[in-house]
N, C-alpha and C. Protein backbone atom coordinates (compact mmCIF):
# COMPACT_ATOMS: atom_id res chain seq x y z
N UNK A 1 64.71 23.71 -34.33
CA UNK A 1 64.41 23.88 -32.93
C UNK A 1 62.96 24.28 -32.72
N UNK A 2 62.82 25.13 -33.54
CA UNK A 2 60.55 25.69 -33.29
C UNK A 2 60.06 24.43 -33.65
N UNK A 3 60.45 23.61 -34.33
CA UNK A 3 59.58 22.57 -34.65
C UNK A 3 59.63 21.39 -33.60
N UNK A 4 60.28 21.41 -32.69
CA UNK A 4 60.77 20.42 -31.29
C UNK A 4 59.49 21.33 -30.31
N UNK A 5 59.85 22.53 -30.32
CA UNK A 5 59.28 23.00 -29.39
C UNK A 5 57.68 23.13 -29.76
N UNK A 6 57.49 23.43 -31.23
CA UNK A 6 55.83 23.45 -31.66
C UNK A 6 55.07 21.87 -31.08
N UNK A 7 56.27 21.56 -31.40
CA UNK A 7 55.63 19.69 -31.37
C UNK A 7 55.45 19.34 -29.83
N UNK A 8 56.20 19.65 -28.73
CA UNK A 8 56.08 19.92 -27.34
C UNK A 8 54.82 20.49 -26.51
N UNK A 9 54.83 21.42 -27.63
CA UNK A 9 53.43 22.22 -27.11
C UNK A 9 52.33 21.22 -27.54
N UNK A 10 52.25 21.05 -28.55
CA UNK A 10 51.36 20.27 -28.86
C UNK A 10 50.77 18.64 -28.46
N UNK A 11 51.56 18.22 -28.13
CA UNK A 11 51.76 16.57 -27.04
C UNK A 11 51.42 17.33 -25.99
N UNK A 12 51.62 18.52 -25.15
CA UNK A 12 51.65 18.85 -23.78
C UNK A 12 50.14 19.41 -24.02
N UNK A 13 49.35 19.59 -24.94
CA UNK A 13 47.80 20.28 -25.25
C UNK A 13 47.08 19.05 -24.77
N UNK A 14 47.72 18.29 -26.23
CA UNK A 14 46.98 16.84 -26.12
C UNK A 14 46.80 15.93 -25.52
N UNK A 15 47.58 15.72 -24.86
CA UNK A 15 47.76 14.69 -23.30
C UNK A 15 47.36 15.10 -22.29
N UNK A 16 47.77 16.35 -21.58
CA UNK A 16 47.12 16.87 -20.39
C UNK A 16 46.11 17.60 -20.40
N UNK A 17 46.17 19.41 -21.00
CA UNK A 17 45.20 19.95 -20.86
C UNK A 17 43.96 20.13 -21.91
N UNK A 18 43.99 19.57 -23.05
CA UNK A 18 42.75 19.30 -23.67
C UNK A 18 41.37 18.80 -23.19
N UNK A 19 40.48 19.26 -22.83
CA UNK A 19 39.13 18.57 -22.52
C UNK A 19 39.29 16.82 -22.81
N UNK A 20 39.18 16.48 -23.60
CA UNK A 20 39.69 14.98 -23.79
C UNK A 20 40.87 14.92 -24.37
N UNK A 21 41.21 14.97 -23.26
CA UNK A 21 43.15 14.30 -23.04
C UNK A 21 43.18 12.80 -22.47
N UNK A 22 44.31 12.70 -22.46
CA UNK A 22 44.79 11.06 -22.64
C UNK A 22 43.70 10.46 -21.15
N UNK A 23 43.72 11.26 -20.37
CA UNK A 23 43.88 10.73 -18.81
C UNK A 23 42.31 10.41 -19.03
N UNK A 24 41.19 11.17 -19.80
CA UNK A 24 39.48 11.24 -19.58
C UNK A 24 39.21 10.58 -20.35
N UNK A 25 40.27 10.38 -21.77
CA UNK A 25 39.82 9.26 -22.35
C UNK A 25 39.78 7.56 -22.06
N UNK A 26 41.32 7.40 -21.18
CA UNK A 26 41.78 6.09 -20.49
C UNK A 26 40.46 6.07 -19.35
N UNK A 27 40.01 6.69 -18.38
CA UNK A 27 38.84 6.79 -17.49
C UNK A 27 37.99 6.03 -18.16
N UNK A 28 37.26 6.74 -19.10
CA UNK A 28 36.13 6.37 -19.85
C UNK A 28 35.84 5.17 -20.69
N UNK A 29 36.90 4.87 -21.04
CA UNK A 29 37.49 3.76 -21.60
C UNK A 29 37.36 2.68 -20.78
N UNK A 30 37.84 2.70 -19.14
CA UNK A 30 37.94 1.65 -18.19
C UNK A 30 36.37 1.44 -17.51
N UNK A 31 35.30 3.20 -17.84
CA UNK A 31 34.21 2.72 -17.03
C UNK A 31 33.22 1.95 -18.63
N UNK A 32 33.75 2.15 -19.64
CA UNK A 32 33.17 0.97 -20.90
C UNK A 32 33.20 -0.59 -20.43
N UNK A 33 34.70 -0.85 -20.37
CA UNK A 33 34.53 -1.90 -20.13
C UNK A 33 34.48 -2.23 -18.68
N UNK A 34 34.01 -1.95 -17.85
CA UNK A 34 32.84 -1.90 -16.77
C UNK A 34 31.69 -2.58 -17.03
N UNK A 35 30.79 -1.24 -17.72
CA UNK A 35 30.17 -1.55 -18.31
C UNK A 35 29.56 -2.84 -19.19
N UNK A 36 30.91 -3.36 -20.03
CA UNK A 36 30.54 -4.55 -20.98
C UNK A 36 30.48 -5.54 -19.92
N UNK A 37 31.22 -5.68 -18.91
CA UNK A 37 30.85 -6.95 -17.83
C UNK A 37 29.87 -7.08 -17.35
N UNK A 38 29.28 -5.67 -16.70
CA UNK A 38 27.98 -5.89 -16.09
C UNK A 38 26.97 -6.52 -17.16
N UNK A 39 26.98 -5.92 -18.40
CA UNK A 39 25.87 -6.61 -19.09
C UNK A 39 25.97 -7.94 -19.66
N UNK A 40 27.31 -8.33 -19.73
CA UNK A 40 27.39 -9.63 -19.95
C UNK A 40 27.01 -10.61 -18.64
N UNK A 41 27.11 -10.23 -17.51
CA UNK A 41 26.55 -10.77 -16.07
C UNK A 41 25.03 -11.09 -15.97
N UNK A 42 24.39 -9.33 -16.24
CA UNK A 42 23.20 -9.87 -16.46
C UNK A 42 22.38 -10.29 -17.34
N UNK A 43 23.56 -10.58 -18.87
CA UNK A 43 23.02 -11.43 -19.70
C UNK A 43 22.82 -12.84 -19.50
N UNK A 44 23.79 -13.49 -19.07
CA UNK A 44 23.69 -14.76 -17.97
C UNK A 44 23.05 -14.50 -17.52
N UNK A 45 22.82 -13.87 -16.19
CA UNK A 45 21.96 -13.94 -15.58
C UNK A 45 20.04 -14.17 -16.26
N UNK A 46 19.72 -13.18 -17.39
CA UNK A 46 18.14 -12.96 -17.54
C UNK A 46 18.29 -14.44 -18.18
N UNK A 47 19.71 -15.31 -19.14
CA UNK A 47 19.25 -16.32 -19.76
C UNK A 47 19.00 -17.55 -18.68
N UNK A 48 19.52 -17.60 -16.88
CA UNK A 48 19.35 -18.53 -16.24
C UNK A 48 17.58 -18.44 -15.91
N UNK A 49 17.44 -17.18 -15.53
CA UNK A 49 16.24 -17.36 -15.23
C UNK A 49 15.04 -17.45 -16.02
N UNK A 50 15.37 -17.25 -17.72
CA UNK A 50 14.64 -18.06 -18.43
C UNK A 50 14.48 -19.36 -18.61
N UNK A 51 15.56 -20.00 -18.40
CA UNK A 51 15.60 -21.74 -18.45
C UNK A 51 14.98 -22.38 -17.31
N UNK A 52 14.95 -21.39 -16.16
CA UNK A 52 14.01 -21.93 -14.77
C UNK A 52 12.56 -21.02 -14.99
N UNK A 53 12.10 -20.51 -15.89
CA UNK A 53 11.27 -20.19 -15.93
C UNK A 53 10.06 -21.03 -16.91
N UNK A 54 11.31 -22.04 -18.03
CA UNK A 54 10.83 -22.85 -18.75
C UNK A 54 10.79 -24.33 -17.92
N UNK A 55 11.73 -24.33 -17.25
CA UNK A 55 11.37 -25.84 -16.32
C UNK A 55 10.33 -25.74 -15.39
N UNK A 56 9.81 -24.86 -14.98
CA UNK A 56 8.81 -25.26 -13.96
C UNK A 56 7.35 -24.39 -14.45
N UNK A 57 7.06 -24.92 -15.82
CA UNK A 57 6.09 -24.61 -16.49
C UNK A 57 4.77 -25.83 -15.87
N UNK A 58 4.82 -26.93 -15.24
CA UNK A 58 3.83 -27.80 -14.76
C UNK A 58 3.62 -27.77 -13.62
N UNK A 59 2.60 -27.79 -12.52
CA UNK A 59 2.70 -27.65 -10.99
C UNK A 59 3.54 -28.23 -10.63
N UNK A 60 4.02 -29.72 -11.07
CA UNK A 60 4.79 -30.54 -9.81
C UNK A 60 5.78 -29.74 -9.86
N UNK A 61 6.47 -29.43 -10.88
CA UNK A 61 7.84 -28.67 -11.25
C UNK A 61 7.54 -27.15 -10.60
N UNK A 62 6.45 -26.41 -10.35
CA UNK A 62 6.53 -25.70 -9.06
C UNK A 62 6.62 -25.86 -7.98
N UNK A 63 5.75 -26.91 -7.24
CA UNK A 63 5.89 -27.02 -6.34
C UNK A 63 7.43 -27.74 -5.74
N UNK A 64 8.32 -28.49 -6.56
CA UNK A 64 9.38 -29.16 -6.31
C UNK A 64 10.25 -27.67 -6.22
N UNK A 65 10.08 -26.66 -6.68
CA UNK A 65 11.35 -25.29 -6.90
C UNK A 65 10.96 -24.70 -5.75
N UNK A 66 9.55 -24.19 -5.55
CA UNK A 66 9.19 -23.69 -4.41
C UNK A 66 9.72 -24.60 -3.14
N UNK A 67 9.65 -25.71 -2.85
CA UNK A 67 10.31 -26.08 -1.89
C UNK A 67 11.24 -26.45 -1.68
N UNK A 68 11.95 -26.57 -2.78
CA UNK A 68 13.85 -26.27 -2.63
C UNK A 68 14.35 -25.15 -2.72
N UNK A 69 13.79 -24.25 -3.35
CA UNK A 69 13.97 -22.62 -3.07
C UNK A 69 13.70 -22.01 -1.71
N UNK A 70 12.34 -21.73 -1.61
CA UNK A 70 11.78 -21.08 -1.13
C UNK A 70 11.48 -21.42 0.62
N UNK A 71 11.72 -22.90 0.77
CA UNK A 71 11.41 -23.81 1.71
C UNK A 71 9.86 -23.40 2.41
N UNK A 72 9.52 -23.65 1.04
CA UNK A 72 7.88 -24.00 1.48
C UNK A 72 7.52 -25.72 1.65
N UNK A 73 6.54 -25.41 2.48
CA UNK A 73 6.01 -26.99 3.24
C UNK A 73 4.55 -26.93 3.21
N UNK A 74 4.42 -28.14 3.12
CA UNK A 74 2.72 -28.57 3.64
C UNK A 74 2.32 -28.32 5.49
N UNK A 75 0.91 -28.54 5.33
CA UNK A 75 0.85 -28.07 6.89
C UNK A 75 1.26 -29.07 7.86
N UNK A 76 0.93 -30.18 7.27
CA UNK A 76 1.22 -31.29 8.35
C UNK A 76 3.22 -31.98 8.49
N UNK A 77 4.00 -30.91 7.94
CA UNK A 77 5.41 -31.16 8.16
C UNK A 77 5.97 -30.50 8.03
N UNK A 78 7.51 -31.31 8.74
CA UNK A 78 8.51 -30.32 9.27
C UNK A 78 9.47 -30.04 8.16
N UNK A 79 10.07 -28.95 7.96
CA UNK A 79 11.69 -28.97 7.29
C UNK A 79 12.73 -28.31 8.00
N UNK A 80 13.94 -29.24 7.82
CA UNK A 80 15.04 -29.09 8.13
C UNK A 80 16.23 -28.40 7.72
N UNK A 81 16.87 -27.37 7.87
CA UNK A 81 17.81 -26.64 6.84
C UNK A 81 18.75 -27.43 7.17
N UNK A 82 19.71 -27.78 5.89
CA UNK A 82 21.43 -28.34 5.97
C UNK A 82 21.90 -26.55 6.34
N UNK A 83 23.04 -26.91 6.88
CA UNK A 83 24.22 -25.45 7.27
C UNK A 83 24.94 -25.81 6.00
């Protein structure tokens, strides 16, 4: 019977009131993998904007991004936005 009850106490230390008990470890655990998404996001992400940073290494290829991006124009014309 002490050994039901030693063992009681001890699951009831370790799970609830221990500084890292079950509940701060599961938390911490969920803001990790948080974590691993965001950086996998803006790992995609820094590798897109290297590949557009390698395509529009020649003017025309700026000026063609800048004005599908940016909707820059020459002086003498108009642009139109699609909705």
């Amino acid at each position: 019977m002490k050994y039901w009850v030693a063992t009681a106490v001890f699951l009831l230390v370790i799970l609830f009131i221990d500084s890292n008990n079950l509940m701060v470890t599961m938390r911490l655990q969920r803001e990790v993998g948080t974590y691993e998404d965001s950086i996998g996001r803006l790992e995609e992400a820094i590798r897109r904007e290297s590949e557009n940073k390698q395509s529009i290494s020649d003017i025309d290829s700026k000026e063609h991004f800048g004005r599908e991006n940016y909707f820059m124009k020459r002086d003498n014309e108009v642009i139109y936005k699609r909705r």
